[in-house]
N, C-alpha and C. Protein backbone atom coordinates (compact mmCIF):
# COMPACT_ATOMS: atom_id res chain seq x y z
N UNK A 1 188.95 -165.41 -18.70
CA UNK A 1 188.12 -166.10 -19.65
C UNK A 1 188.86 -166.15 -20.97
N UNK A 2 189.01 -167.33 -21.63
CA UNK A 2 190.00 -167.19 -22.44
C UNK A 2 189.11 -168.29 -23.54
N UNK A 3 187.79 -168.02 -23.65
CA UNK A 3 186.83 -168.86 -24.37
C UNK A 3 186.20 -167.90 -25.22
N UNK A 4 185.80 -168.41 -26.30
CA UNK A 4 185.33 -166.95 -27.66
C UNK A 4 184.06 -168.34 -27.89
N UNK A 5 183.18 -167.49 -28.14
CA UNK A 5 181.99 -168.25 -28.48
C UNK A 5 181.00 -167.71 -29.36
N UNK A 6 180.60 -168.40 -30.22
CA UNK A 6 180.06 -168.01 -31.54
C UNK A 6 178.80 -168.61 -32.32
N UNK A 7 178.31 -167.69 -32.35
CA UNK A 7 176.26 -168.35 -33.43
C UNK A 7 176.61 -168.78 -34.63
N UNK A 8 176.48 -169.81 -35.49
CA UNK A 8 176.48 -169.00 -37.10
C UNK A 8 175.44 -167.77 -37.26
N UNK A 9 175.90 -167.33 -38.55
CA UNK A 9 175.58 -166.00 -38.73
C UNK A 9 174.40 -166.58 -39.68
N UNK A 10 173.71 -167.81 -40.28
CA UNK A 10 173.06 -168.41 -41.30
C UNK A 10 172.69 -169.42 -40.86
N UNK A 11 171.40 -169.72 -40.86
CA UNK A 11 170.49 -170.76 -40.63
C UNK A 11 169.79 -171.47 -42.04
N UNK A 12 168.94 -172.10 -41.98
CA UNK A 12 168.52 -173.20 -43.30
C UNK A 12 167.55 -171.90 -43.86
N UNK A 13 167.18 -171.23 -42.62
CA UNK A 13 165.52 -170.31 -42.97
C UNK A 13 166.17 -168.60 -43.34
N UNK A 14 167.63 -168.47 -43.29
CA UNK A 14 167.88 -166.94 -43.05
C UNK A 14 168.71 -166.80 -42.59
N UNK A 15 169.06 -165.51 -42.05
CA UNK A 15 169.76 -165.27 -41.57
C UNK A 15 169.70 -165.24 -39.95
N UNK A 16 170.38 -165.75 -38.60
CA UNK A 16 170.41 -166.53 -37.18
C UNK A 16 170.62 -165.06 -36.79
N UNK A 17 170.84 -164.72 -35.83
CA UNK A 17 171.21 -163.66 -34.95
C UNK A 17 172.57 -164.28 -34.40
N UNK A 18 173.42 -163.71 -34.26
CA UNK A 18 174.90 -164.07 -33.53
C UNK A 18 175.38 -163.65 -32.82
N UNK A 19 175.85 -164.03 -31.65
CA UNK A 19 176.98 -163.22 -30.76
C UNK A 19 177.93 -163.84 -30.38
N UNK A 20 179.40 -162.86 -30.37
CA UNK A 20 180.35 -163.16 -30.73
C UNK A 20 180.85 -162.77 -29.17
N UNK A 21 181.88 -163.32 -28.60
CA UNK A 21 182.49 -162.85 -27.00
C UNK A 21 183.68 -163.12 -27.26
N UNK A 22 184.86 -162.06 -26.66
CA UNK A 22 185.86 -161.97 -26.81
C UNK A 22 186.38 -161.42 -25.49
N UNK A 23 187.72 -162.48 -24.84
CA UNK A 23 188.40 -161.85 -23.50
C UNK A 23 188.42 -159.95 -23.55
N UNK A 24 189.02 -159.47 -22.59
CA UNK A 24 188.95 -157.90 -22.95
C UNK A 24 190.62 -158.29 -22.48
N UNK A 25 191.44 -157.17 -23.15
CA UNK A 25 193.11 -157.47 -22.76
C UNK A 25 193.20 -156.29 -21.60
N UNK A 26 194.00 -156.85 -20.58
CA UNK A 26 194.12 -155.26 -19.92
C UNK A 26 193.12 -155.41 -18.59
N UNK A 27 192.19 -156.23 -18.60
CA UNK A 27 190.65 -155.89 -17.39
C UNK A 27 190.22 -157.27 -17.62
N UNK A 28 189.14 -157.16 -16.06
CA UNK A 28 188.54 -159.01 -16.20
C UNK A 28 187.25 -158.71 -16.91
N UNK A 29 187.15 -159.43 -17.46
CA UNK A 29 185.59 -159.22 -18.58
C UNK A 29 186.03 -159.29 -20.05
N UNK A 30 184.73 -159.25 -20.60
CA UNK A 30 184.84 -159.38 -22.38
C UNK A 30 184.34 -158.18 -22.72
N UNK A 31 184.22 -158.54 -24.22
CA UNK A 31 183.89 -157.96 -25.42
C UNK A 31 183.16 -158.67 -26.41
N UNK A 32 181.70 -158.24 -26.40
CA UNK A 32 180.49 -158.60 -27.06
C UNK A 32 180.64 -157.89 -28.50
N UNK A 33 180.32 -158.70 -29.47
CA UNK A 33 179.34 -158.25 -30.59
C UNK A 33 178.29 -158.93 -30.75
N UNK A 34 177.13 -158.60 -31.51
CA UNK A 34 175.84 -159.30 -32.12
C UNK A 34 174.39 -158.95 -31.17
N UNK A 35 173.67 -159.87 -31.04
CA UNK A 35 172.78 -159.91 -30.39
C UNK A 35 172.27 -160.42 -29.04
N UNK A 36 171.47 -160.56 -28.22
CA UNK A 36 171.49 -161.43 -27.09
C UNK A 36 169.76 -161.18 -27.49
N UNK A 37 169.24 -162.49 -27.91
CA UNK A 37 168.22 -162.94 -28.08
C UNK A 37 168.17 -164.50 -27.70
N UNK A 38 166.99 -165.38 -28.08
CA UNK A 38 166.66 -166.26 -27.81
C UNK A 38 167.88 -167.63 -28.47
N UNK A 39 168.62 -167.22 -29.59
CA UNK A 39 169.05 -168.05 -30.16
C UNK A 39 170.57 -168.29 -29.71
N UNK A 40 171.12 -166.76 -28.92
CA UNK A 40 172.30 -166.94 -28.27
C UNK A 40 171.82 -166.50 -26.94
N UNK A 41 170.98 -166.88 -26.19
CA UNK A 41 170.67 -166.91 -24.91
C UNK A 41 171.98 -167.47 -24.18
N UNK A 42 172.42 -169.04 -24.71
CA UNK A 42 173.08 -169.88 -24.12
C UNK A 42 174.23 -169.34 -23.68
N UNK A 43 174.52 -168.45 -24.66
CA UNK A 43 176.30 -168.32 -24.49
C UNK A 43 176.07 -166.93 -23.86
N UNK A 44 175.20 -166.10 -23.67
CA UNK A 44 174.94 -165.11 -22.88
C UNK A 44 175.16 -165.47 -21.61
N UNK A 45 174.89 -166.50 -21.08
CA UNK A 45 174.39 -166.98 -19.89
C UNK A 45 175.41 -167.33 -19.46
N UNK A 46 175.90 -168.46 -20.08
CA UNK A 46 177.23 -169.02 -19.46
C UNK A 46 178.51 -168.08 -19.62
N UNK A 47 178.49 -167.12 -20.16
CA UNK A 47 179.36 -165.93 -20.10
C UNK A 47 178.97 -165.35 -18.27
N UNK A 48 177.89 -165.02 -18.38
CA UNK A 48 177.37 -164.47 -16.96
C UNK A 48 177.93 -165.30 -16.00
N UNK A 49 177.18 -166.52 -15.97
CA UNK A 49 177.96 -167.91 -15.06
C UNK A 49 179.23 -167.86 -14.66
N UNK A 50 180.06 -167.93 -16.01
CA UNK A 50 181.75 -167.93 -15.80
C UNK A 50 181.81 -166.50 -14.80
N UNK A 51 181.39 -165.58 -15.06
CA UNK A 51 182.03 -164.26 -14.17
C UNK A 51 181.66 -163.90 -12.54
N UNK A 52 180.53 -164.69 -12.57
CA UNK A 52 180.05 -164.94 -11.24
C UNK A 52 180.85 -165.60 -10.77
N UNK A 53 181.92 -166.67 -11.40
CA UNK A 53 182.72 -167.31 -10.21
C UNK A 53 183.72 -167.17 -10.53
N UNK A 54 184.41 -165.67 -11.24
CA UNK A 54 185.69 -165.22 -11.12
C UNK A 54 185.70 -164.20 -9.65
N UNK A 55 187.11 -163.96 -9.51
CA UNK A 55 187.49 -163.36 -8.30
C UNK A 55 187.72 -162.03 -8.01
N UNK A 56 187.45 -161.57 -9.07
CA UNK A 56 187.43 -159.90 -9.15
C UNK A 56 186.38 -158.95 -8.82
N UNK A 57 186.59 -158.21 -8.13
CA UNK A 57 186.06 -157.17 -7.66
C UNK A 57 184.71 -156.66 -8.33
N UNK A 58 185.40 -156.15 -9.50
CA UNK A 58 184.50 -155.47 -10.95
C UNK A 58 184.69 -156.37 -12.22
N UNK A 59 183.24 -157.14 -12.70
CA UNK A 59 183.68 -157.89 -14.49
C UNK A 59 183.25 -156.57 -15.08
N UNK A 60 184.22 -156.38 -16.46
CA UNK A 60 183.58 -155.37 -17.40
C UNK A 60 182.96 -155.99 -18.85
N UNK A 61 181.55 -155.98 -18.90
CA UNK A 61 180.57 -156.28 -19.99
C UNK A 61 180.72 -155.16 -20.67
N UNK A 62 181.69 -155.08 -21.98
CA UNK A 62 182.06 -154.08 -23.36
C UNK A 62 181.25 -154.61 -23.97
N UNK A 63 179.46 -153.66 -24.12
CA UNK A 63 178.72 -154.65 -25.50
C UNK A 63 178.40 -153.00 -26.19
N UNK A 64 179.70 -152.40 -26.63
CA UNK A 64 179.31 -151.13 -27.28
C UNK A 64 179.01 -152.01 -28.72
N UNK A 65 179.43 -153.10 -29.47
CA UNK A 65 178.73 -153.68 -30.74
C UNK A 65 178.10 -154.74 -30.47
N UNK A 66 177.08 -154.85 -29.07
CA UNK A 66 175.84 -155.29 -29.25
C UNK A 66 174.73 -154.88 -29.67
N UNK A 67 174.17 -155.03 -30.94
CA UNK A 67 172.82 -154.13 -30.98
C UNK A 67 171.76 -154.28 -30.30
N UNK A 68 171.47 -155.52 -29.76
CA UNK A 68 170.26 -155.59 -29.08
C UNK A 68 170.67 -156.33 -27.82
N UNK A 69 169.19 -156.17 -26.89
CA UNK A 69 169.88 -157.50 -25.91
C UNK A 69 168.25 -157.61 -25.15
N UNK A 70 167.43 -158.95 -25.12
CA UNK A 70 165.91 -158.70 -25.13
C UNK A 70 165.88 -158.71 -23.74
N UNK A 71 164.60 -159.21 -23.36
CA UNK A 71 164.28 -158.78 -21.82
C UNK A 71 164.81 -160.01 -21.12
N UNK A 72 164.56 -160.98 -21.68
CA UNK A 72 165.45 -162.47 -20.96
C UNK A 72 166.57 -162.04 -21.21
N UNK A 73 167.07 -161.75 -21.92
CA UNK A 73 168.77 -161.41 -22.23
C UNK A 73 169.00 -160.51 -20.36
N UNK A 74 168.43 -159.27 -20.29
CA UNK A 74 168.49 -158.40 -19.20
C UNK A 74 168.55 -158.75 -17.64
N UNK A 75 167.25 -159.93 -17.79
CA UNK A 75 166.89 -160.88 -16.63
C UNK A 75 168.07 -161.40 -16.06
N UNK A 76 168.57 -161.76 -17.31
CA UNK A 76 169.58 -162.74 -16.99
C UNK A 76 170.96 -162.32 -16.35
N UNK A 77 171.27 -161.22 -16.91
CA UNK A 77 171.88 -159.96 -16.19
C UNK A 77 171.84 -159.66 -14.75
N UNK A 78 170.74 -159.12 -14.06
CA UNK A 78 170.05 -158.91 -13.17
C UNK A 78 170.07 -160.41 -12.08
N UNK A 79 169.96 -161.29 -12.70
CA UNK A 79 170.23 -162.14 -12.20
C UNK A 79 171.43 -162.60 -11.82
N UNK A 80 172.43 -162.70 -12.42
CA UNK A 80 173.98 -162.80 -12.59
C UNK A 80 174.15 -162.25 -11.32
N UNK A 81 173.95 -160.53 -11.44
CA UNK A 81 174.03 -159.66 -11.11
C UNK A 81 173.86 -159.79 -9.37
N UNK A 82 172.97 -160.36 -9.12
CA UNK A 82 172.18 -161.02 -7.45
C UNK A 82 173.06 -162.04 -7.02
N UNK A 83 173.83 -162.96 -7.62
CA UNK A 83 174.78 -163.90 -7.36
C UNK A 83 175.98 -163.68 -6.97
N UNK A 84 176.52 -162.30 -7.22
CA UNK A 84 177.58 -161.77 -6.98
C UNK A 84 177.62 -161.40 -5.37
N UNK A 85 178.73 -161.58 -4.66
CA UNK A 85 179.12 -161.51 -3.46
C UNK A 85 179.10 -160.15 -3.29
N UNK A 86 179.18 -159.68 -1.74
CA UNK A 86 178.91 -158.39 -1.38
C UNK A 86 180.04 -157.11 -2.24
N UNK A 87 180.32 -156.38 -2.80
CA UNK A 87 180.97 -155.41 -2.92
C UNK A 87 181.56 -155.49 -4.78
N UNK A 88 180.72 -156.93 -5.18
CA UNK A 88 181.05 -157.00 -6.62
C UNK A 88 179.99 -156.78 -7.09
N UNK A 89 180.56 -156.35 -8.89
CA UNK A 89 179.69 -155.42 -9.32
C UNK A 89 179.83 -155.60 -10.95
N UNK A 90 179.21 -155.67 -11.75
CA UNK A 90 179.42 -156.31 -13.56
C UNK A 90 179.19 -154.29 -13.89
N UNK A 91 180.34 -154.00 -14.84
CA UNK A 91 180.19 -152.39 -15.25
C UNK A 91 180.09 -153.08 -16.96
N UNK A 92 178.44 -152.24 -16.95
CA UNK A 92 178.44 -152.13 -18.13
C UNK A 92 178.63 -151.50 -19.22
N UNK A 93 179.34 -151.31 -20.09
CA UNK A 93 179.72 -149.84 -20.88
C UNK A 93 179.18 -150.00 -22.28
N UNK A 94 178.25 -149.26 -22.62
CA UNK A 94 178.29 -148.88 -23.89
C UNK A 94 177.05 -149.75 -24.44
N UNK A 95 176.35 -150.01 -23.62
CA UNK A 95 175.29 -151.08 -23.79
C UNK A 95 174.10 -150.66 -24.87
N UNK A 96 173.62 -151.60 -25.44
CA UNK A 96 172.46 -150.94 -26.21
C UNK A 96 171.00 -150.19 -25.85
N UNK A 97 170.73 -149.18 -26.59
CA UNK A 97 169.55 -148.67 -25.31
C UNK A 97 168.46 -149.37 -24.87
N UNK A 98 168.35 -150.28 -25.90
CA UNK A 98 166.91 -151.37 -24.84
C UNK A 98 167.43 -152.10 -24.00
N UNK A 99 168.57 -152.41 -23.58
CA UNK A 99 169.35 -153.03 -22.30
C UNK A 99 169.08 -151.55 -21.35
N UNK A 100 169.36 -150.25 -21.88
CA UNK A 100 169.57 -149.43 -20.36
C UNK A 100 168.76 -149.16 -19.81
N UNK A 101 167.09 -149.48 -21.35
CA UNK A 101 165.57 -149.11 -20.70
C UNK A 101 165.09 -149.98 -19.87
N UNK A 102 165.49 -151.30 -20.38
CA UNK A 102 164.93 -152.62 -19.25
C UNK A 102 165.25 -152.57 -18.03
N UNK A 103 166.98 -152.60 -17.92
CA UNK A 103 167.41 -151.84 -16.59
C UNK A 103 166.58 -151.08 -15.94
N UNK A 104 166.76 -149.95 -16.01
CA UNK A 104 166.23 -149.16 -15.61
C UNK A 104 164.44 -149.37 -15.52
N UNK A 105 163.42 -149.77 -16.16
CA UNK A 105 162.20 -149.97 -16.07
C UNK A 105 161.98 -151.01 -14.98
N UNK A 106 162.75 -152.28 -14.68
CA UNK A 106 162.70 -153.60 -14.29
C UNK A 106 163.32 -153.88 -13.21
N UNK A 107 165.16 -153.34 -13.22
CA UNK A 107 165.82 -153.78 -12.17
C UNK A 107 166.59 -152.47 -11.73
N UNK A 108 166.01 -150.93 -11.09
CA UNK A 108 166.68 -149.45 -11.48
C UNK A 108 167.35 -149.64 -10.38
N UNK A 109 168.30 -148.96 -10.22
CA UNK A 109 169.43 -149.02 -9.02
C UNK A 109 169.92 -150.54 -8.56
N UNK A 110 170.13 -151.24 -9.31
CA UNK A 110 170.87 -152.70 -8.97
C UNK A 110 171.89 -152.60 -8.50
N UNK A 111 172.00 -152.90 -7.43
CA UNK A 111 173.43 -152.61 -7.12
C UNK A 111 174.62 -153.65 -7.40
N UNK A 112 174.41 -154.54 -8.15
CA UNK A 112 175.36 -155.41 -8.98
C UNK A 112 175.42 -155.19 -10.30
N UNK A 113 175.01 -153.81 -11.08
CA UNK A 113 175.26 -153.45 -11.73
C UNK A 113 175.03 -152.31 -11.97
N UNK A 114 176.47 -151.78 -12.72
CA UNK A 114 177.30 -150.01 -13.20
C UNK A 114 176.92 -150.47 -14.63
N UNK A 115 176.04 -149.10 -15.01
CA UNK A 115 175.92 -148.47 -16.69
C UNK A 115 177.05 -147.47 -17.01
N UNK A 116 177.85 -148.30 -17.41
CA UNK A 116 178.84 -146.98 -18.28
C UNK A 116 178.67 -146.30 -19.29
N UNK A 117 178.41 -145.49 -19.99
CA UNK A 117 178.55 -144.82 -21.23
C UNK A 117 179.53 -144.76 -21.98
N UNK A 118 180.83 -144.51 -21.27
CA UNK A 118 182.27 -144.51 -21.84
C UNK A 118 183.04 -145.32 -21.81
């Protein structure tokens, strides 16, 4: 993935919520900052999309500077997550804790998706 995608950080009314995605160097997957709410749903998604039809084994989702990520944000995850072919798996590391509560409350033992801590 070699696509960076970006919210403004400023709307007419305030301040937007943003999230920022960045390749990871080294591993298949990115590197999140910002939020995953309603306003960057889009690029949440099609981040998910793109990795569902890469060829790797394990994508790694780095959202240790995501602060939030809502329950559609999670869904959407979980969903991703179900699309993936037998023995693949999205590792998440460093996720924010209302991503690990939803997980866990909504979709616990997914087996298309690893909570990393580290």
């Amino acid at each position: 993935m070699n696509t960076r995608y970006r919210v403004p950080a400023a709307g007419p009314h305030g301040p937007v919520p943003g999230l920022a995605v960045f390749p990871l160097s080294g591993r298949q997957g990115v590197r999140a900052a910002g939020e995953v709410v309603l306003t960057t749903r889009a690029i949440w998604e099609g981040v998910l999309e793109q990795a569902v039809h890469e060829d790797e084994d394990v994508y790694y989702l780095e959202l240790s500077d995501v602060t939030f990520v809502d329950v559609a944000g999670a869904g959407a995850l979980a969903t991703a997550a179900g699309q993936l072919g037998e023995g693949r798996r999205f590792v998440v590391r460093r996720p924010p804790r209302a991503l690990r509560r939803t997980l866990d409350l909504l979709w616990p033992g997914h087996a298309g998706i690893e909570v990393s801590m580290s």
